[in-house]
PDB file of N, CA and C in Angstrom:
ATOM      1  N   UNK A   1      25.520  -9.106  16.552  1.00  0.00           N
ATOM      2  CA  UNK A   1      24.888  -7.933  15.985  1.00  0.00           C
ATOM      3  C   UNK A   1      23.369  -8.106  16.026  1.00  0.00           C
ATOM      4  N   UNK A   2      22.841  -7.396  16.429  1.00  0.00           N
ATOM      5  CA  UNK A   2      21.245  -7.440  16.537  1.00  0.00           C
ATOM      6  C   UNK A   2      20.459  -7.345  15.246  1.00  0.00           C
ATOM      7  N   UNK A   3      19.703  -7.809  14.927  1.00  0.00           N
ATOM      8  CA  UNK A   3      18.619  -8.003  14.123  1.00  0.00           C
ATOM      9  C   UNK A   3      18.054  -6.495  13.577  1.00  0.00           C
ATOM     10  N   UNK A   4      17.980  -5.630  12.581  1.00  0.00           N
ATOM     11  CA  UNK A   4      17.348  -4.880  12.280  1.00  0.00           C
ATOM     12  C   UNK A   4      15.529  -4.904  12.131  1.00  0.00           C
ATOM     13  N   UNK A   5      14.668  -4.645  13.003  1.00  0.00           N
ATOM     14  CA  UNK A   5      13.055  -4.540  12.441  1.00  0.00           C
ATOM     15  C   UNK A   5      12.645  -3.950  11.362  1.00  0.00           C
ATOM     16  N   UNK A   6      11.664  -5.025  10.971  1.00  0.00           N
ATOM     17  CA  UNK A   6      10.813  -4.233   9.854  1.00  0.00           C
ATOM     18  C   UNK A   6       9.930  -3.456  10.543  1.00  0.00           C
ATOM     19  N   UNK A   7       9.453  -2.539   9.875  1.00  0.00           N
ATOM     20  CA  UNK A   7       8.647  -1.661  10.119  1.00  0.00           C
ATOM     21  C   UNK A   7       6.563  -2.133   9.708  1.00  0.00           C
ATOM     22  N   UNK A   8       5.840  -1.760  10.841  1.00  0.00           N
ATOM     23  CA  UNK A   8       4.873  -2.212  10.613  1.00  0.00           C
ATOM     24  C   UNK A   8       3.791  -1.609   9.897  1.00  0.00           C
ATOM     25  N   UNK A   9       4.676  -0.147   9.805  1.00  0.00           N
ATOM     26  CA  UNK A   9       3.815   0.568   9.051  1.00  0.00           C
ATOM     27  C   UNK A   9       4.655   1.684   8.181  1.00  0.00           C
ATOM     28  N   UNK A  10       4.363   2.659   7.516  1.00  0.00           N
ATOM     29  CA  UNK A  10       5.232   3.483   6.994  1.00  0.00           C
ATOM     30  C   UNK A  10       4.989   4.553   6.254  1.00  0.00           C
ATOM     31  N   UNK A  11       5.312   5.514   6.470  1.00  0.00           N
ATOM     32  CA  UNK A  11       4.694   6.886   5.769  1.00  0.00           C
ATOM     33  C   UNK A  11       4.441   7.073   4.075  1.00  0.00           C
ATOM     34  N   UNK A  12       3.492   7.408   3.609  1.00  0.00           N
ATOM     35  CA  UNK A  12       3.029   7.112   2.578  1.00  0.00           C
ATOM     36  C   UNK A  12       4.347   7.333   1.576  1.00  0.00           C
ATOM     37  N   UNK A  13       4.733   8.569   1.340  1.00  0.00           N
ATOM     38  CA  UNK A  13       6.300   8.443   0.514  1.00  0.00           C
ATOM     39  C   UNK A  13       6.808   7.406   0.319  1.00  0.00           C
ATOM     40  N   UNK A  14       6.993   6.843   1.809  1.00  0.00           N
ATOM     41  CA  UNK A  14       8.098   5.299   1.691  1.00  0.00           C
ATOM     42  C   UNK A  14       7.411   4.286   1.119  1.00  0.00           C
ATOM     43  N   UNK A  15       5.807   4.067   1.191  1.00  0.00           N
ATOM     44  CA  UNK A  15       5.031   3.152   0.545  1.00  0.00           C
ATOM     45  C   UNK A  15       4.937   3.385  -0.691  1.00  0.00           C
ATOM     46  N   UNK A  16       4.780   4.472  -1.018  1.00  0.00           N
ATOM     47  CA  UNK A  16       4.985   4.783  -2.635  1.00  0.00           C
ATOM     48  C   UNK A  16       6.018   3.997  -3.218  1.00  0.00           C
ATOM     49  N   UNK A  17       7.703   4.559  -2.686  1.00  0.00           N
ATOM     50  CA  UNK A  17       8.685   3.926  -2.710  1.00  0.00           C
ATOM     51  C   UNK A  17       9.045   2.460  -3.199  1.00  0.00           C
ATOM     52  N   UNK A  18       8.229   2.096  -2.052  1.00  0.00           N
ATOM     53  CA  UNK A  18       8.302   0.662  -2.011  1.00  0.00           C
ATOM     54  C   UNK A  18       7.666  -0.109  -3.030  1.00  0.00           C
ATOM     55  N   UNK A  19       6.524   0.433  -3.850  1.00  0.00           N
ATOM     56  CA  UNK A  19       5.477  -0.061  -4.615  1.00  0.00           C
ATOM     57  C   UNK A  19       6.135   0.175  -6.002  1.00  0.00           C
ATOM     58  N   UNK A  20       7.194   1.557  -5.889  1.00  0.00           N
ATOM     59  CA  UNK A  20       7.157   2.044  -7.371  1.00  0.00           C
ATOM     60  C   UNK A  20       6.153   2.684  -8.164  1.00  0.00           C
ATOM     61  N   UNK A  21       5.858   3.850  -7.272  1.00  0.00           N
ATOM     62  CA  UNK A  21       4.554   4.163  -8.045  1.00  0.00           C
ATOM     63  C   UNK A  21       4.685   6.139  -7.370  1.00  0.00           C
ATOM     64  N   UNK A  22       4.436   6.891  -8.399  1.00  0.00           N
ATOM     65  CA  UNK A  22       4.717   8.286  -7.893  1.00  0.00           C
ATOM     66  C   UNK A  22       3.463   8.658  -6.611  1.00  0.00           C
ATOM     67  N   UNK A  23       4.183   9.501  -5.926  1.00  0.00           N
ATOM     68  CA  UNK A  23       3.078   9.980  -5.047  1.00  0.00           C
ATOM     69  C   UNK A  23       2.246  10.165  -4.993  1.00  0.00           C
ATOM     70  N   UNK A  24       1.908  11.094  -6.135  1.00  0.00           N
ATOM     71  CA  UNK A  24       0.603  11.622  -6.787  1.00  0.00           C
ATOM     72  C   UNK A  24      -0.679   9.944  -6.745  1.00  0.00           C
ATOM     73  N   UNK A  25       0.071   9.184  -7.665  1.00  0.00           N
ATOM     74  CA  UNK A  25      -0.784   7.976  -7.238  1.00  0.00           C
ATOM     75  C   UNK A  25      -1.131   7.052  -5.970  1.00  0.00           C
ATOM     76  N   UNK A  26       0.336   7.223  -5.174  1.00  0.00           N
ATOM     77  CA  UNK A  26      -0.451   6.734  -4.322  1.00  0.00           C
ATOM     78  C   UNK A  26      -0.977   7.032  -3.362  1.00  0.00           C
ATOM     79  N   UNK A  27      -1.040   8.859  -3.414  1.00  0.00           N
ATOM     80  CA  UNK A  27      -2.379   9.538  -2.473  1.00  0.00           C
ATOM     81  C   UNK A  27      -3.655   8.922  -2.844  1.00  0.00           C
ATOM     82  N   UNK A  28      -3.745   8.950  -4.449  1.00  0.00           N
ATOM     83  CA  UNK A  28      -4.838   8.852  -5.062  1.00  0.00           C
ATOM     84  C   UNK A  28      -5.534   7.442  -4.724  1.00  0.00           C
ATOM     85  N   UNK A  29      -4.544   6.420  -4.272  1.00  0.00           N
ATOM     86  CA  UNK A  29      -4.833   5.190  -3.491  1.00  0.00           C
ATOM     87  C   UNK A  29      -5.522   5.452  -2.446  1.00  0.00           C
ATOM     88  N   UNK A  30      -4.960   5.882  -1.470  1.00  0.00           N
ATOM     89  CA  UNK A  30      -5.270   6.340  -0.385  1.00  0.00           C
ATOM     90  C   UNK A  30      -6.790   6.504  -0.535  1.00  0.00           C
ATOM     91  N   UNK A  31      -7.310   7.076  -1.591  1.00  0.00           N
ATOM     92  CA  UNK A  31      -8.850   7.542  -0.850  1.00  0.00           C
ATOM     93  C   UNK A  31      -9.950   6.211  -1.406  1.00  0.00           C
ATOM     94  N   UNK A  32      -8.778   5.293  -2.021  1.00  0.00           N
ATOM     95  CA  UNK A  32     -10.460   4.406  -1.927  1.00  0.00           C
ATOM     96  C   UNK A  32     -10.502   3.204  -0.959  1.00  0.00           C
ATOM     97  N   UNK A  33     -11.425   3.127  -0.255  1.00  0.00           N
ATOM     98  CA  UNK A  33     -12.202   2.773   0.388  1.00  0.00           C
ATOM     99  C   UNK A  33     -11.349   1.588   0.480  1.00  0.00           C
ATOM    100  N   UNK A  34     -10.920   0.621  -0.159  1.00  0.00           N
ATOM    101  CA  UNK A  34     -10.448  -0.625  -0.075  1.00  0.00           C
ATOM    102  C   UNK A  34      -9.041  -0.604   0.630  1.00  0.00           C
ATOM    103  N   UNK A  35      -8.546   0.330   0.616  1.00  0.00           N
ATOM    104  CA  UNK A  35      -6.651   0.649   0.321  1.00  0.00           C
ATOM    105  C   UNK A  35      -6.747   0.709   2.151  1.00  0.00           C
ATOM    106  N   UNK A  36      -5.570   0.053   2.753  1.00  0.00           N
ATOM    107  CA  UNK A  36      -5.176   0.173   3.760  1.00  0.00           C
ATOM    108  C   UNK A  36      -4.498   1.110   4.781  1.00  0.00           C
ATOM    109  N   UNK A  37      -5.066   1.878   5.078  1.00  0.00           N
ATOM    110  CA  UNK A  37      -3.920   3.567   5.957  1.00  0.00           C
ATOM    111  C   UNK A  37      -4.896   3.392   7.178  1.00  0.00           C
ATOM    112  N   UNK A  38      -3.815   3.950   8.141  1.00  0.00           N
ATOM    113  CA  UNK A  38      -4.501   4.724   9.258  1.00  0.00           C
ATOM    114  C   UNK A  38      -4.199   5.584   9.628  1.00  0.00           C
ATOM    115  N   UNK A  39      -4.959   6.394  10.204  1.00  0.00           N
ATOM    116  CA  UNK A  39      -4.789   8.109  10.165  1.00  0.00           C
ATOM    117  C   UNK A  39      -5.112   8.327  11.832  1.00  0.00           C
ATOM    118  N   UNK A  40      -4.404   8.363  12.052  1.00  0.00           N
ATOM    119  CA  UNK A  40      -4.251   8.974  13.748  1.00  0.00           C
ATOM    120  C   UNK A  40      -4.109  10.681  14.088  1.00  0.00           C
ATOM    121  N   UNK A  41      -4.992  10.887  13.971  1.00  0.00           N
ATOM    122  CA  UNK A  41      -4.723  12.490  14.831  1.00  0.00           C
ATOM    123  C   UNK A  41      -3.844  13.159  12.951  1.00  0.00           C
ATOM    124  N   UNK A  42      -3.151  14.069  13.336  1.00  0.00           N
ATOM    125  CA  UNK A  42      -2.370  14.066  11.827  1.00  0.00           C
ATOM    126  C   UNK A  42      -1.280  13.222  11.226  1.00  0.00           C
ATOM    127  N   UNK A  43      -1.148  12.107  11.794  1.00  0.00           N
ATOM    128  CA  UNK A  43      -0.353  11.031  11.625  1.00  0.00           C
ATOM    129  C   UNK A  43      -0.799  10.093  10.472  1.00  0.00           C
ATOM    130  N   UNK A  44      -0.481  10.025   9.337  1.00  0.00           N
ATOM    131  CA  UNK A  44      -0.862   8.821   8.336  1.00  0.00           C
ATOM    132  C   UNK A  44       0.131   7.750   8.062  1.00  0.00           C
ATOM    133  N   UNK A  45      -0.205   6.924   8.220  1.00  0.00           N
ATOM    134  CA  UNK A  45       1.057   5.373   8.504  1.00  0.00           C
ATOM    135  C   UNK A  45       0.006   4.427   7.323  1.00  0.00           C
ATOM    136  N   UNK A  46       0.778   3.532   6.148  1.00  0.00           N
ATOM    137  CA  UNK A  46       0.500   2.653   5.600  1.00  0.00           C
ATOM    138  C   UNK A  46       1.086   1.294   6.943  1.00  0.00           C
ATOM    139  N   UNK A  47      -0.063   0.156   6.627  1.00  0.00           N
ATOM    140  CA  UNK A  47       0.371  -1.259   7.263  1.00  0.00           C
ATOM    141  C   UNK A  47       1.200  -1.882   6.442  1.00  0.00           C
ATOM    142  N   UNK A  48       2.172  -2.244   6.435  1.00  0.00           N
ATOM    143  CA  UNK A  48       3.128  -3.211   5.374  1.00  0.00           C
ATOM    144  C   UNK A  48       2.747  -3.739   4.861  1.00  0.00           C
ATOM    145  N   UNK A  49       2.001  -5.142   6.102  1.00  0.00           N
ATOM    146  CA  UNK A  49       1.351  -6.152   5.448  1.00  0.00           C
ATOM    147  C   UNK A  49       0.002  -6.036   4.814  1.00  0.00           C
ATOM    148  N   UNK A  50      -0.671  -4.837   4.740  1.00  0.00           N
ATOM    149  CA  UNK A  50      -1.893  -4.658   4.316  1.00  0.00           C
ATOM    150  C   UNK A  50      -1.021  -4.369   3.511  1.00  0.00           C
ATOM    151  N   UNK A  51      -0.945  -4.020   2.807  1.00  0.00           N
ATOM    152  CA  UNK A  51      -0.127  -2.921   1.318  1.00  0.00           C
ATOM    153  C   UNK A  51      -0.074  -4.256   0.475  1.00  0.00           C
ATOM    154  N   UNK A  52       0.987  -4.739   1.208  1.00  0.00           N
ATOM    155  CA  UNK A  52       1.072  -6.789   0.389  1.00  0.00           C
ATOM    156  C   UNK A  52      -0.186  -6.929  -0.042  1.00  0.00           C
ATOM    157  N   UNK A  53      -0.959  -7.332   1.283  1.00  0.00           N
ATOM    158  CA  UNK A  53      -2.229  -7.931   0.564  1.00  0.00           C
ATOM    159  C   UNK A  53      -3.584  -6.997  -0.141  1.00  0.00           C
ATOM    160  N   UNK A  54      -3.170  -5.657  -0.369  1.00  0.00           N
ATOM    161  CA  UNK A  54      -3.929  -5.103  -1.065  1.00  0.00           C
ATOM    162  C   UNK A  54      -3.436  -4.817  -2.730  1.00  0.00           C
ATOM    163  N   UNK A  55      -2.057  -5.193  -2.368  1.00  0.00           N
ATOM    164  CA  UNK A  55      -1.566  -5.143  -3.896  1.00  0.00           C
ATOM    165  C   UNK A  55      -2.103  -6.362  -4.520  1.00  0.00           C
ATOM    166  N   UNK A  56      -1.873  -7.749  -3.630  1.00  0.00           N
ATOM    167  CA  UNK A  56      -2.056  -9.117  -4.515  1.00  0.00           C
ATOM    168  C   UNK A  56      -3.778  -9.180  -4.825  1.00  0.00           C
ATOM    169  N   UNK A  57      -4.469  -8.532  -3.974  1.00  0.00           N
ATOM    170  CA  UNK A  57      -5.774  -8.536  -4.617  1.00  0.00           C
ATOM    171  C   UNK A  57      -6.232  -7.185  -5.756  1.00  0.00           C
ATOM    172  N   UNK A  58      -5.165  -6.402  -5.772  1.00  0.00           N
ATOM    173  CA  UNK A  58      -5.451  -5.771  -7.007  1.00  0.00           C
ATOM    174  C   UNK A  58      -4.610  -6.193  -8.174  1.00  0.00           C
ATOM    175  N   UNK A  59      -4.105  -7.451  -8.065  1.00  0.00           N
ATOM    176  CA  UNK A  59      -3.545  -8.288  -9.164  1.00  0.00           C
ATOM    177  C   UNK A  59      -4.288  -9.157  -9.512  1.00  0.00           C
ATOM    178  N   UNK A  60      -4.887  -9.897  -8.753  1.00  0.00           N
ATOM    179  CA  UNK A  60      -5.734 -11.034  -8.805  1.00  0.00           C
ATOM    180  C   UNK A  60      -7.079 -10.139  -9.784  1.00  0.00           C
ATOM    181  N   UNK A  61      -7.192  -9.393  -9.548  1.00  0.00           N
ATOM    182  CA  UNK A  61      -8.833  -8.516 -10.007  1.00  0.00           C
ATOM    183  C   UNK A  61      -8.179  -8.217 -11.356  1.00  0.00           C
ATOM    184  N   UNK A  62      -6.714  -7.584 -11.284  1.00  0.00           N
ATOM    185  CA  UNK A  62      -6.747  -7.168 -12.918  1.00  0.00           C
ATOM    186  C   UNK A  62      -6.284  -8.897 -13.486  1.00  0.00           C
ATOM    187  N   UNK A  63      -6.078 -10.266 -13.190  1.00  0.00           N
ATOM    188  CA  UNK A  63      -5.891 -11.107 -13.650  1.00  0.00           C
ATOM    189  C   UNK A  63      -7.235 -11.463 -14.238  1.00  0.00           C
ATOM    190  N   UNK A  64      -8.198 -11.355 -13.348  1.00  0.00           N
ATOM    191  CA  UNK A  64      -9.404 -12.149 -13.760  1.00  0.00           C
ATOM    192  C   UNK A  64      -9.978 -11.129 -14.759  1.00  0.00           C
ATOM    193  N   UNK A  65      -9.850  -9.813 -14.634  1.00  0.00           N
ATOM    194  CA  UNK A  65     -10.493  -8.932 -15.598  1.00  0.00           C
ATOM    195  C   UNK A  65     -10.014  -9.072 -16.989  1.00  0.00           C
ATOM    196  N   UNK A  66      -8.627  -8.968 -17.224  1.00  0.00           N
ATOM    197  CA  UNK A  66      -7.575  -9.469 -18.326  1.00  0.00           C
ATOM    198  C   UNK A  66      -8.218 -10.923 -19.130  1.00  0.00           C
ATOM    199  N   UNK A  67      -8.425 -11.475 -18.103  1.00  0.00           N
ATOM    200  CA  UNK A  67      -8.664 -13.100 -18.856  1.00  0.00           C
ATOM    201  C   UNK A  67     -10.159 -13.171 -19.554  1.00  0.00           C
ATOM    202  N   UNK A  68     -10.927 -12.254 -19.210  1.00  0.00           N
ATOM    203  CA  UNK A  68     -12.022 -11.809 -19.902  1.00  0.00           C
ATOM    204  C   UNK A  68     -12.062 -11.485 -21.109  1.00  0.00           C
ATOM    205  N   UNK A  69     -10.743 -11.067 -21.885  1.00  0.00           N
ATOM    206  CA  UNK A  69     -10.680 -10.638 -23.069  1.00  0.00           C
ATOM    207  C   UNK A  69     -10.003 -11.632 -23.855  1.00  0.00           C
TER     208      UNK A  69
END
């Protein structure tokens, strides 16, 4: 049986999905500057692995901010 692929990228819905987080927010992701998408023509695709590593550095930021208090 062949191997199913992950996907390298994925339409924002499914990234939402995946994150647990309503749409509404994670359009609202989408527009800052840091957050990972690419937008081709009318095509918008999240990177998987950017998503990973944009989540663990918005953990790391609310860790260090947290420990401030």
């Amino acid at each position: 049986m062949a191997d199913k692929l992950e996907p390298l990228a994925v339409r924002p819905s499914e990234a939402a999905r995946l994150v647990d987080v309503s749409r509404t927010t994670f359009y609202r992701w989408m527009h800052r500057a840091d957050f990972p998408v690419i937008r081709l023509g009318g095509c918008t695709r999240i990177p998987v692995d950017g998503l990973r590593e944009w989540q663990i550095s918005i953990m790391d930021l609310l860790a260090v901010s947290n420990s401030n208090y």
